[in-house]
C-alpha atoms as a PDB file:
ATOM      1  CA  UNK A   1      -1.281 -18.174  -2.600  1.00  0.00           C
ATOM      2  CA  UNK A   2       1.575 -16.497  -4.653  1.00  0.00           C
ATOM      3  CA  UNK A   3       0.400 -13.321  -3.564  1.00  0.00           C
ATOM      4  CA  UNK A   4       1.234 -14.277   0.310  1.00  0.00           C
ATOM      5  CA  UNK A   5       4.679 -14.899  -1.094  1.00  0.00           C
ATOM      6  CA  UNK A   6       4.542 -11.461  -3.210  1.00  0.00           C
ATOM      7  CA  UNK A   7       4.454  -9.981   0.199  1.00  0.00           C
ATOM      8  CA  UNK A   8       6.809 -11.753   2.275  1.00  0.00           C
ATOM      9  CA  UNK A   9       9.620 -10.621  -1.082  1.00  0.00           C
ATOM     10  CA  UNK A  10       8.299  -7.128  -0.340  1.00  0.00           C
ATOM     11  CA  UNK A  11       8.741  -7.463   3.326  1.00  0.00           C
ATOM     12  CA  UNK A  12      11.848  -9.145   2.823  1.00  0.00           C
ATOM     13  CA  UNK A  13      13.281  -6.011   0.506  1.00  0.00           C
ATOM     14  CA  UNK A  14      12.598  -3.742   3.061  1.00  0.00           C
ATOM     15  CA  UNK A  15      13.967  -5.278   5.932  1.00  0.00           C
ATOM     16  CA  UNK A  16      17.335  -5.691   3.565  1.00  0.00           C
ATOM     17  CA  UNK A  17      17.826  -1.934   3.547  1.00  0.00           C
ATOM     18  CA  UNK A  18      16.915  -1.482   7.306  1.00  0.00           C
ATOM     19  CA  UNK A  19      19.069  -4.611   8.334  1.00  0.00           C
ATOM     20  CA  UNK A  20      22.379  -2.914   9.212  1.00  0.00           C
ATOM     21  CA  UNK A  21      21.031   0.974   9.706  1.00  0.00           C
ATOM     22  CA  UNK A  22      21.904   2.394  12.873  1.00  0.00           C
ATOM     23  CA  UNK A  23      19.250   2.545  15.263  1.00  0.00           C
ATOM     24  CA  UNK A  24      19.125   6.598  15.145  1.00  0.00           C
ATOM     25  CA  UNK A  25      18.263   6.619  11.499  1.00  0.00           C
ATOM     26  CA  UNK A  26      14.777   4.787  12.782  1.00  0.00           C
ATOM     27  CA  UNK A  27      13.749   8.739  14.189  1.00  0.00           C
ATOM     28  CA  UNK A  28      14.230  10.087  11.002  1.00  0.00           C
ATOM     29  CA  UNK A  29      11.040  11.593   9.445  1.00  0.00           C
ATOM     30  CA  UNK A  30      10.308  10.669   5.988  1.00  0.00           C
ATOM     31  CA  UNK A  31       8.586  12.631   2.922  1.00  0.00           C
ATOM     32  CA  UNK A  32       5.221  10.692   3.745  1.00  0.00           C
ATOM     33  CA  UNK A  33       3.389  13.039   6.109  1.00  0.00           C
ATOM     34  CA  UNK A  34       6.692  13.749   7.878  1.00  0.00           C
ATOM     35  CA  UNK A  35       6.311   9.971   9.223  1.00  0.00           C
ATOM     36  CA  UNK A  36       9.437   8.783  10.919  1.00  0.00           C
ATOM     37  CA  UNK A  37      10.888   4.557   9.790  1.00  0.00           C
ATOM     38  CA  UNK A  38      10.007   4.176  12.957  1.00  0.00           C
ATOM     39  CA  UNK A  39       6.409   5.407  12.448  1.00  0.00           C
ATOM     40  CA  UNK A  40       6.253   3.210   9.302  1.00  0.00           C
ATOM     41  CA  UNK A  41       7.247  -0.152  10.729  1.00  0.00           C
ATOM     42  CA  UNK A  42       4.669   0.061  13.764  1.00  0.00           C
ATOM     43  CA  UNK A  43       2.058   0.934  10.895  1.00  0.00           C
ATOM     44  CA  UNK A  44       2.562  -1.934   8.832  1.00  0.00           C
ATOM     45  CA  UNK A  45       3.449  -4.400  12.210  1.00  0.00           C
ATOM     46  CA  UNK A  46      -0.083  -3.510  13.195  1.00  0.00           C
ATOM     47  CA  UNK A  47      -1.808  -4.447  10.402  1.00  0.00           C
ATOM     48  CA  UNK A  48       0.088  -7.176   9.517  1.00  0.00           C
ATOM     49  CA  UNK A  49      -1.188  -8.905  12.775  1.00  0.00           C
ATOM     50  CA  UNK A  50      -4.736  -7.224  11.994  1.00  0.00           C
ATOM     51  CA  UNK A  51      -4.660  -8.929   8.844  1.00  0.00           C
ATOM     52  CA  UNK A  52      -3.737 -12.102  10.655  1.00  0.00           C
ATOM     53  CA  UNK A  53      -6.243 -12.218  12.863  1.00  0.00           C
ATOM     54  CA  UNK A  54      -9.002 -11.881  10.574  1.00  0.00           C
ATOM     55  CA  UNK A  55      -7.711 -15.141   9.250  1.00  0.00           C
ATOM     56  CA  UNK A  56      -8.884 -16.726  12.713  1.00  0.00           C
ATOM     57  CA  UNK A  57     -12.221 -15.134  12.260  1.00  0.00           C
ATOM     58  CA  UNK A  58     -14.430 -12.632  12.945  1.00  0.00           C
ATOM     59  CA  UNK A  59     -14.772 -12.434  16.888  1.00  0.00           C
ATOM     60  CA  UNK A  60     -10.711 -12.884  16.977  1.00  0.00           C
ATOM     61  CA  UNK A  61     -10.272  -9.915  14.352  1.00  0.00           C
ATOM     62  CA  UNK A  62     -13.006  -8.102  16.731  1.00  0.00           C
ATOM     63  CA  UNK A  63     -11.108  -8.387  19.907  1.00  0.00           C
ATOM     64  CA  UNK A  64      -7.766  -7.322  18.080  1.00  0.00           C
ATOM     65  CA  UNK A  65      -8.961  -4.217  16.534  1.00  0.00           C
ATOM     66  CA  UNK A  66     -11.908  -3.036  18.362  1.00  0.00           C
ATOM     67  CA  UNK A  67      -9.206  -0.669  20.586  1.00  0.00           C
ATOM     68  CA  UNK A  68      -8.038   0.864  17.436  1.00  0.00           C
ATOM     69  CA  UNK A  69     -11.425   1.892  15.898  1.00  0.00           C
ATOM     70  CA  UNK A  70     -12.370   3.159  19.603  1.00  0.00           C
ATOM     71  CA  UNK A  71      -9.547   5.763  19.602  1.00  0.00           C
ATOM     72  CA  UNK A  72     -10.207   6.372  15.854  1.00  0.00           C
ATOM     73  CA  UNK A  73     -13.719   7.363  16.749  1.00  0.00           C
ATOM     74  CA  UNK A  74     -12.372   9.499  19.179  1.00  0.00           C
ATOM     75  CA  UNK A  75     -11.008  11.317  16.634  1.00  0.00           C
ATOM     76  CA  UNK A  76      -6.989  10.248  16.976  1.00  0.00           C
ATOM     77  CA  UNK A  77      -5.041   9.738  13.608  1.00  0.00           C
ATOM     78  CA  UNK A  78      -4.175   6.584  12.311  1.00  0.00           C
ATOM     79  CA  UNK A  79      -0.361   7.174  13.674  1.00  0.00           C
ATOM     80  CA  UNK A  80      -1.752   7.857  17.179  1.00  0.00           C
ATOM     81  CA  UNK A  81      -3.731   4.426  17.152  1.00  0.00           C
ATOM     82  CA  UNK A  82      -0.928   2.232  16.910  1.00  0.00           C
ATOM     83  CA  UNK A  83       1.313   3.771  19.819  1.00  0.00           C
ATOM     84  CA  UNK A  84      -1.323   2.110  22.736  1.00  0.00           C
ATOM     85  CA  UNK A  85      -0.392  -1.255  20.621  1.00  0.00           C
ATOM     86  CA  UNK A  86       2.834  -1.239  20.525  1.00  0.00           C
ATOM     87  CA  UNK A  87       2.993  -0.525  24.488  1.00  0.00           C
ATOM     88  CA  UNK A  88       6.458   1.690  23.845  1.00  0.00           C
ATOM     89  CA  UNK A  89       8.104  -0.788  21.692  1.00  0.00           C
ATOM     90  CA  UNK A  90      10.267   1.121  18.926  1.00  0.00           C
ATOM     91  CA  UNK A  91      13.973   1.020  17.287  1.00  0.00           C
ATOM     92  CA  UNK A  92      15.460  -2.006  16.716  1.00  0.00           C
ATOM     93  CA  UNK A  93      12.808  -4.262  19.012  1.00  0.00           C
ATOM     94  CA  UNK A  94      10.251  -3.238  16.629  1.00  0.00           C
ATOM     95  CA  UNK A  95      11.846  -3.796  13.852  1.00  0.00           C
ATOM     96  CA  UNK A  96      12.715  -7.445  14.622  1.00  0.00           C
ATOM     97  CA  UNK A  97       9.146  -7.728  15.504  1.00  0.00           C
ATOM     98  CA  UNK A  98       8.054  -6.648  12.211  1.00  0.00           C
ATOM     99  CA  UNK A  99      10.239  -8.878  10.647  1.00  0.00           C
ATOM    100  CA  UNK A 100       8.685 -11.673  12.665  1.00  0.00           C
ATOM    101  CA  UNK A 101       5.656 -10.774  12.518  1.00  0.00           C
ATOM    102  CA  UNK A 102       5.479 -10.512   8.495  1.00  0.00           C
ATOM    103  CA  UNK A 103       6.681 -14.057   8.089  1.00  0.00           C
ATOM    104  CA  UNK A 104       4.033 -14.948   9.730  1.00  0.00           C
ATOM    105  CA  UNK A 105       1.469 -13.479   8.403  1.00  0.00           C
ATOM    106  CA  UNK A 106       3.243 -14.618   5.128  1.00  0.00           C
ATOM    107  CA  UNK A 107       3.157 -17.875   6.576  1.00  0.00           C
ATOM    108  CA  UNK A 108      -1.036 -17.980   7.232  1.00  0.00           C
ATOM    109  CA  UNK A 109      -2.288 -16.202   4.137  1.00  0.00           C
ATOM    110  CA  UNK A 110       0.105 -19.126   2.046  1.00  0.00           C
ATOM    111  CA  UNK A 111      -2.153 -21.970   3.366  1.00  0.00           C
ATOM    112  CA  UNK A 112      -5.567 -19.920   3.079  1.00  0.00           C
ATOM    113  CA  UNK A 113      -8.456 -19.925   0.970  1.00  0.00           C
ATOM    114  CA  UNK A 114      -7.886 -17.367  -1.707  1.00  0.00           C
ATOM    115  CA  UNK A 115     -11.924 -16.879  -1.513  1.00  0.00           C
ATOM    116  CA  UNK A 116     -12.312 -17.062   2.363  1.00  0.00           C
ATOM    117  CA  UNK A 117     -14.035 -13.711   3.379  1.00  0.00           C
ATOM    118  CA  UNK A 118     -12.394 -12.099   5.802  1.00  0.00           C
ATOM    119  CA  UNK A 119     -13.336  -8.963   8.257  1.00  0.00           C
ATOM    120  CA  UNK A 120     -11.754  -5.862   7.596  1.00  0.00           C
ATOM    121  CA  UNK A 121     -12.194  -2.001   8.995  1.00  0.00           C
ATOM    122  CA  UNK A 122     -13.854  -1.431   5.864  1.00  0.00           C
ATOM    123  CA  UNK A 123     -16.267  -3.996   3.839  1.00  0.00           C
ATOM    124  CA  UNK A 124     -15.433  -7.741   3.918  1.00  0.00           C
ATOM    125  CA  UNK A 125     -12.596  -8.807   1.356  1.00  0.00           C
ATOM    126  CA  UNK A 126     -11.076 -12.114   0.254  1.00  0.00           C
ATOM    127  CA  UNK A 127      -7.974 -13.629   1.981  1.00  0.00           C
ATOM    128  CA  UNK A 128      -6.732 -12.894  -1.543  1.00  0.00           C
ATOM    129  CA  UNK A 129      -7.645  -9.472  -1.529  1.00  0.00           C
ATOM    130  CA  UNK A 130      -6.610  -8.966   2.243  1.00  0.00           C
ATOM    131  CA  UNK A 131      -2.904 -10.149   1.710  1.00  0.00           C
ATOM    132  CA  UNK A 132      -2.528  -7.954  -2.061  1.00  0.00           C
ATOM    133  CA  UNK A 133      -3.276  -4.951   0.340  1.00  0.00           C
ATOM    134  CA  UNK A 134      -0.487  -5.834   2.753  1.00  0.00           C
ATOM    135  CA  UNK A 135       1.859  -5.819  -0.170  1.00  0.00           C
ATOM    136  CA  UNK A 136       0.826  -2.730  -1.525  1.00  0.00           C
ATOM    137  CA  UNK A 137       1.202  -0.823   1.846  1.00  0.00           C
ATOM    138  CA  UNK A 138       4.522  -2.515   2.630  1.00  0.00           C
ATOM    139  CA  UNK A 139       5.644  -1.577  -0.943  1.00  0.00           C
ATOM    140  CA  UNK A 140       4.116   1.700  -0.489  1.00  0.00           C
ATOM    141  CA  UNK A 141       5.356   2.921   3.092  1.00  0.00           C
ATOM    142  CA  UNK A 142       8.348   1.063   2.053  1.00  0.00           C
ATOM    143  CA  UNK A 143       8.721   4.052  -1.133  1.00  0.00           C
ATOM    144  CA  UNK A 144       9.098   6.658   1.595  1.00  0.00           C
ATOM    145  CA  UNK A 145      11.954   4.522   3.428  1.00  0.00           C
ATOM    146  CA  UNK A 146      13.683   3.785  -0.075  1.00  0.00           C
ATOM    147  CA  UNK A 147      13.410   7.712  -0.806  1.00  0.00           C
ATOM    148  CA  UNK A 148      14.740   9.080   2.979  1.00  0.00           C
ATOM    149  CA  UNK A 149      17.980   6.856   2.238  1.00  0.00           C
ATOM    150  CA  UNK A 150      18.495   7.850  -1.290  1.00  0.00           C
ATOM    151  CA  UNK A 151      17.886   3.996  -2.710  1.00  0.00           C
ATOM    152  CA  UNK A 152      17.113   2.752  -5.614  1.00  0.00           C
ATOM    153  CA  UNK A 153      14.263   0.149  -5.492  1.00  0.00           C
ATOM    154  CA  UNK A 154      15.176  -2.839  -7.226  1.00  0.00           C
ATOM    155  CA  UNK A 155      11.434  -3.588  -8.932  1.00  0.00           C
ATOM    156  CA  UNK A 156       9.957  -6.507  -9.275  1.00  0.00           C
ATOM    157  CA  UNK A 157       6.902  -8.459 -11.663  1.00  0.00           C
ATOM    158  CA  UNK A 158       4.743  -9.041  -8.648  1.00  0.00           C
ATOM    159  CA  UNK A 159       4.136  -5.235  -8.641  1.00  0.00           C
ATOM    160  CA  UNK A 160       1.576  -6.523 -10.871  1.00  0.00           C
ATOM    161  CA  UNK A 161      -0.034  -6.984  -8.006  1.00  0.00           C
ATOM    162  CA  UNK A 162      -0.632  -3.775  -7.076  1.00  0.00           C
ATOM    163  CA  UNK A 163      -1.425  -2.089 -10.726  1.00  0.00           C
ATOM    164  CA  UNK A 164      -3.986  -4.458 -10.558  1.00  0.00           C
ATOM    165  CA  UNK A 165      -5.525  -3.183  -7.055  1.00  0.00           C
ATOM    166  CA  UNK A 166      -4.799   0.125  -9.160  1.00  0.00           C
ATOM    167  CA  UNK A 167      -7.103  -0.583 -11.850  1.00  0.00           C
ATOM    168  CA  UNK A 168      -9.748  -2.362  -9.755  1.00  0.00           C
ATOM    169  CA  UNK A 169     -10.045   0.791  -7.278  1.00  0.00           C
ATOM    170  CA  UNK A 170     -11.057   2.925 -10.401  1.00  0.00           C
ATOM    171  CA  UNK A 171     -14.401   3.307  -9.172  1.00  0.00           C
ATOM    172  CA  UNK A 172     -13.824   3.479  -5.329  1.00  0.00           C
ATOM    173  CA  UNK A 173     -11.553   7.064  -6.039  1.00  0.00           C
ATOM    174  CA  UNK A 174     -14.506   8.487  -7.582  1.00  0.00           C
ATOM    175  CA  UNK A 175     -16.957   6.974  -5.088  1.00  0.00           C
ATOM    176  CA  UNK A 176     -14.929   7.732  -1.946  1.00  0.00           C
ATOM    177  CA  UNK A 177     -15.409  11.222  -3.045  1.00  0.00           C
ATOM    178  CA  UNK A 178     -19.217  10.755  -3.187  1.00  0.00           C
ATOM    179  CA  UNK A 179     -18.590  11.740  -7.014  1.00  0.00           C
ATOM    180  CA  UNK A 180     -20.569  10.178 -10.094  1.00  0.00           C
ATOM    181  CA  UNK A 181     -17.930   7.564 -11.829  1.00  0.00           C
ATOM    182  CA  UNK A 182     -17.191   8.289 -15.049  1.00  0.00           C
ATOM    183  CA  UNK A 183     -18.132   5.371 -17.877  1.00  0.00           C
ATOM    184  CA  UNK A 184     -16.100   4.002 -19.433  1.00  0.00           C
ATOM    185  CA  UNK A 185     -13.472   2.728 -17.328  1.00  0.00           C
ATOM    186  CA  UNK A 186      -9.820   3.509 -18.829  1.00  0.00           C
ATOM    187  CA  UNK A 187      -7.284   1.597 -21.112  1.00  0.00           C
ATOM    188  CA  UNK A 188      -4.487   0.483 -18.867  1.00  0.00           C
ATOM    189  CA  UNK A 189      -1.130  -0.688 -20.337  1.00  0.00           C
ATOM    190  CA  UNK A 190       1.486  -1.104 -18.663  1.00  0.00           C
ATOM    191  CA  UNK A 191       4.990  -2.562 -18.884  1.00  0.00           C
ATOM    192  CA  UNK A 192       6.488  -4.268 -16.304  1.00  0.00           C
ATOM    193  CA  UNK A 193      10.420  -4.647 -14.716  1.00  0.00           C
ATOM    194  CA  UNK A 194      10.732  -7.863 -16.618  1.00  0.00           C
ATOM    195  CA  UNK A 195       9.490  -6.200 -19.974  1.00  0.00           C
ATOM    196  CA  UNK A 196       6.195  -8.006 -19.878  1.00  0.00           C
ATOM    197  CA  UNK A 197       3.060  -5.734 -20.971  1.00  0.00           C
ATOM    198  CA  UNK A 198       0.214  -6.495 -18.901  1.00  0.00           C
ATOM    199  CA  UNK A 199      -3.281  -4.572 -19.961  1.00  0.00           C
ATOM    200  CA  UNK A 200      -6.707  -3.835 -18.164  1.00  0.00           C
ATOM    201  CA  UNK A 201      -9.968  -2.892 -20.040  1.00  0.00           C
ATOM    202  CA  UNK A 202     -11.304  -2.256 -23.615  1.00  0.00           C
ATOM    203  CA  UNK A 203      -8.401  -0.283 -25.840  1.00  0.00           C
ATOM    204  CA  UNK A 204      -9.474   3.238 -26.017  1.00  0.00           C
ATOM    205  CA  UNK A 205      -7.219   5.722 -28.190  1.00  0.00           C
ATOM    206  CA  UNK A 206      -8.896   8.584 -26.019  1.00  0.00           C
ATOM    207  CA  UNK A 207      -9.015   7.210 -22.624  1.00  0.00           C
ATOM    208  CA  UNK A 208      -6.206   5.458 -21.983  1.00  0.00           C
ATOM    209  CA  UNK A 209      -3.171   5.615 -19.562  1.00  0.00           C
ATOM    210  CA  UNK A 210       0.225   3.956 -20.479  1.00  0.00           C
ATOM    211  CA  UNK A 211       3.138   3.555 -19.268  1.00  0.00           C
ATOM    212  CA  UNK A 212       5.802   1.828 -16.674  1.00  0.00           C
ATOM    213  CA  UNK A 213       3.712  -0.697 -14.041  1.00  0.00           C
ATOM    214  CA  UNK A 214       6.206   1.078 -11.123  1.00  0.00           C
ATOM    215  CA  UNK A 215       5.157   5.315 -11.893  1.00  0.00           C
ATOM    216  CA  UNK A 216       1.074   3.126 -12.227  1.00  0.00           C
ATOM    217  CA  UNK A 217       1.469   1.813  -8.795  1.00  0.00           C
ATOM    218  CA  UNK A 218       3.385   5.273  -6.799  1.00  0.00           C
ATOM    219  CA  UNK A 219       0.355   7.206  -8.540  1.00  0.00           C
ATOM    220  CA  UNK A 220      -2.437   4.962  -7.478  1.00  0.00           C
ATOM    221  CA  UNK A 221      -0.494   4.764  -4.049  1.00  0.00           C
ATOM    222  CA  UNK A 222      -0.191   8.446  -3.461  1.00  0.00           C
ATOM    223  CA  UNK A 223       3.858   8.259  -2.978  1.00  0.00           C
ATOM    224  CA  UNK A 224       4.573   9.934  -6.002  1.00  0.00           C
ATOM    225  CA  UNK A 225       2.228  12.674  -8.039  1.00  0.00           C
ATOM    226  CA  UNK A 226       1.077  12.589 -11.597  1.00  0.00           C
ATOM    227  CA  UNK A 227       3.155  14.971 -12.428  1.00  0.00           C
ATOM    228  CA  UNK A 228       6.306  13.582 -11.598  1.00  0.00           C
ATOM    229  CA  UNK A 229       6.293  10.421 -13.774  1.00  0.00           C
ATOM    230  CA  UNK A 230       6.619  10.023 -17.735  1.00  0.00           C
ATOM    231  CA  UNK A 231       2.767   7.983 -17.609  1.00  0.00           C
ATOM    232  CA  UNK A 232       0.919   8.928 -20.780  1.00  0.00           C
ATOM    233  CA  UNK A 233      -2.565   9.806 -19.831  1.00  0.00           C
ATOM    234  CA  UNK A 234      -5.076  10.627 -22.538  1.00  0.00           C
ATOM    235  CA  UNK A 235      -8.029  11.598 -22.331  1.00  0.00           C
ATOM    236  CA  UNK A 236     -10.827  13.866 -19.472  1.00  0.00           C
ATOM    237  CA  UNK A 237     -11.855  10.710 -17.133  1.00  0.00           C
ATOM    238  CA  UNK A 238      -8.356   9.238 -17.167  1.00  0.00           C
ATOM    239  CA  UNK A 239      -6.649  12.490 -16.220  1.00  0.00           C
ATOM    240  CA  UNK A 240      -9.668  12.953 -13.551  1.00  0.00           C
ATOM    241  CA  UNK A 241      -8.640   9.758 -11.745  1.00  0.00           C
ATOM    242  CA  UNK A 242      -4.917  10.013 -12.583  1.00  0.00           C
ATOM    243  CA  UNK A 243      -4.970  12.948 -10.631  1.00  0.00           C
ATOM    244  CA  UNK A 244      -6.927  11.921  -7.665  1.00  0.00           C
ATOM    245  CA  UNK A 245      -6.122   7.499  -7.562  1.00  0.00           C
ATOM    246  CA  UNK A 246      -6.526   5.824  -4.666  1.00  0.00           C
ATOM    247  CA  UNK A 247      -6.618   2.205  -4.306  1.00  0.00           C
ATOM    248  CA  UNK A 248      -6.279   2.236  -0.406  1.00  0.00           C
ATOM    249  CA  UNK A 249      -9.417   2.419   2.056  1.00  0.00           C
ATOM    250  CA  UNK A 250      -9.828   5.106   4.072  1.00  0.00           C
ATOM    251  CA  UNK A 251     -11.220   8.851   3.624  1.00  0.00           C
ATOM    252  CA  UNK A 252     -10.319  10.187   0.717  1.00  0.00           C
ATOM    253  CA  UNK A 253      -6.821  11.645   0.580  1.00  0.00           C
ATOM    254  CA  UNK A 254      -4.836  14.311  -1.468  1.00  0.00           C
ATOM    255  CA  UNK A 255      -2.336  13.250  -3.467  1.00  0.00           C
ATOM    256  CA  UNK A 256       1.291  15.064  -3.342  1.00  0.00           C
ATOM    257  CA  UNK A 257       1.828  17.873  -5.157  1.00  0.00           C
ATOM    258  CA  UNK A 258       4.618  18.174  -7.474  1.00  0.00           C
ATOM    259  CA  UNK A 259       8.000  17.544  -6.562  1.00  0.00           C
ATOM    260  CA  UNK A 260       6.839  16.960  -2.790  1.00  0.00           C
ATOM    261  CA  UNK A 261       7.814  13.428  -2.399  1.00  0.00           C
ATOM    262  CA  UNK A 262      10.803  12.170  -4.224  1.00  0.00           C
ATOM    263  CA  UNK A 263      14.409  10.130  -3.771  1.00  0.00           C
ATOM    264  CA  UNK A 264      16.847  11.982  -1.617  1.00  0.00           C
ATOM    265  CA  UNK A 265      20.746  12.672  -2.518  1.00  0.00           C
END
């Protein structure tokens, strides 16, 4: 799958910046939720290997992350879940773990069955499905990384990727907040780093967002609000979701304010 590959280049970029950073600047907390790089790496090292195992099916996935929904039904956050996992590993050690482990998970989801259903927290998904998610969270946790060290992200057409998981999720914002979706679905066009314009549903002049495929994804990830890109929105239902996307599972979750998460000097 190119998508597996999509996410090993996003894994890939991320690990670039963190390569030759001093092991202090791991502790720093980021913009996201006051998460630490630290914090971030154990996050997406965790489900990276979740994601994995739900390759080897369902009983392995079941053994792997039945701890993790015990203490979530206990009521701890996602961040406290992981620390059990990672059995004190941090720093450096995690990070050359991640690294590791993302190849590898690169490595499995390349020789799958785009269609093979696979077990998740949530509902079932395709391998397909399963490994666009893990780029979208690496490029999303990755946003708050990019931002803490004042970086640049050097974007790529395989954020495609995650416009379209964007798009798709339309629905699940509205449903997640057990509220009625609105019909019909937006106009999406978008332009991406290369110049290419991709587009999602019927052209509507009064429903419609446009704009750069980058501010699409940060909105529909929650690292960046509404407010704080040049996206054209038009239109009652496409503001409505604009201002509440959210194409990851989950509870339903607030989006920044303005000016709350941006690049640092």
């Amino acid at each position: 799958m190119q998508q597996a590959e999509d996410f090993r280049a996003e894994s890939v970029a991320l690990a670039g910046i963190l390569e030759s950073l001093p092991e202090a600047e791991f502790f720093r907390p980021t913009l996201f939720k006051s998460w630490t790089i630290d914090h971030i790496l154990g996050h997406l090292h965790l489900f990276n290997m979740a994601a994995e195992a739900s390759l080897k099916g369902e009983e392995t996935f079941a053994e792997f992350i039945d701890p993790v929904i015990t203490d979530m039904q206990m009521g701890k956050s996602i961040l406290e879940c992981q620390f059990p996992w990672l059995e004190g590993m941090s720093g450096r050690a995690l990070y050359e773990a991640w690294r590791e482990g993302a190849e590898n998970c690169a490595d499995s989801f390349a020789q799958a069955d785009p269609k093979l259903r696979v077990k998740w927290i949530g509902p079932d998904m395709s391998a397909l499905s399963s490994i666009t998610a893990r780029q979208m969270e690496t490029w999303a946790h990755g946003q708050a990384v990019f931002d803490l060290l004042g970086l640049e992200r050097k974007e790529q057409d395989s954020i495609r990727n995650i416009a379209h998981l964007g798009v798709a999720t339309f629905s699940w914002t509205f449903r997640n907040r057990k509220e009625e979706v609105p019909n019909p679905a937006p106009y999406v066009e978008l332009t991406g780093p290369s110049g290419a314009v991709w587009q999602w549903n019927e052209p509507q002049k009064d429903n419609a967002v446009r704009g750069k495929a980058s501010e699409f994804a940060q909105v529909v990830t929650q690292t960046r609000s509404i407010a704080d890109t040049s996206l054209q929105v038009t239109g009652n239902t496409a503001c409505s979701w604009m201002e509440r996307a959210q194409c990851f599972a989950g509870p339903p979750e607030t989006p920044p304010s303005m000016g709350h998460r941006f690049k640092m000097e």
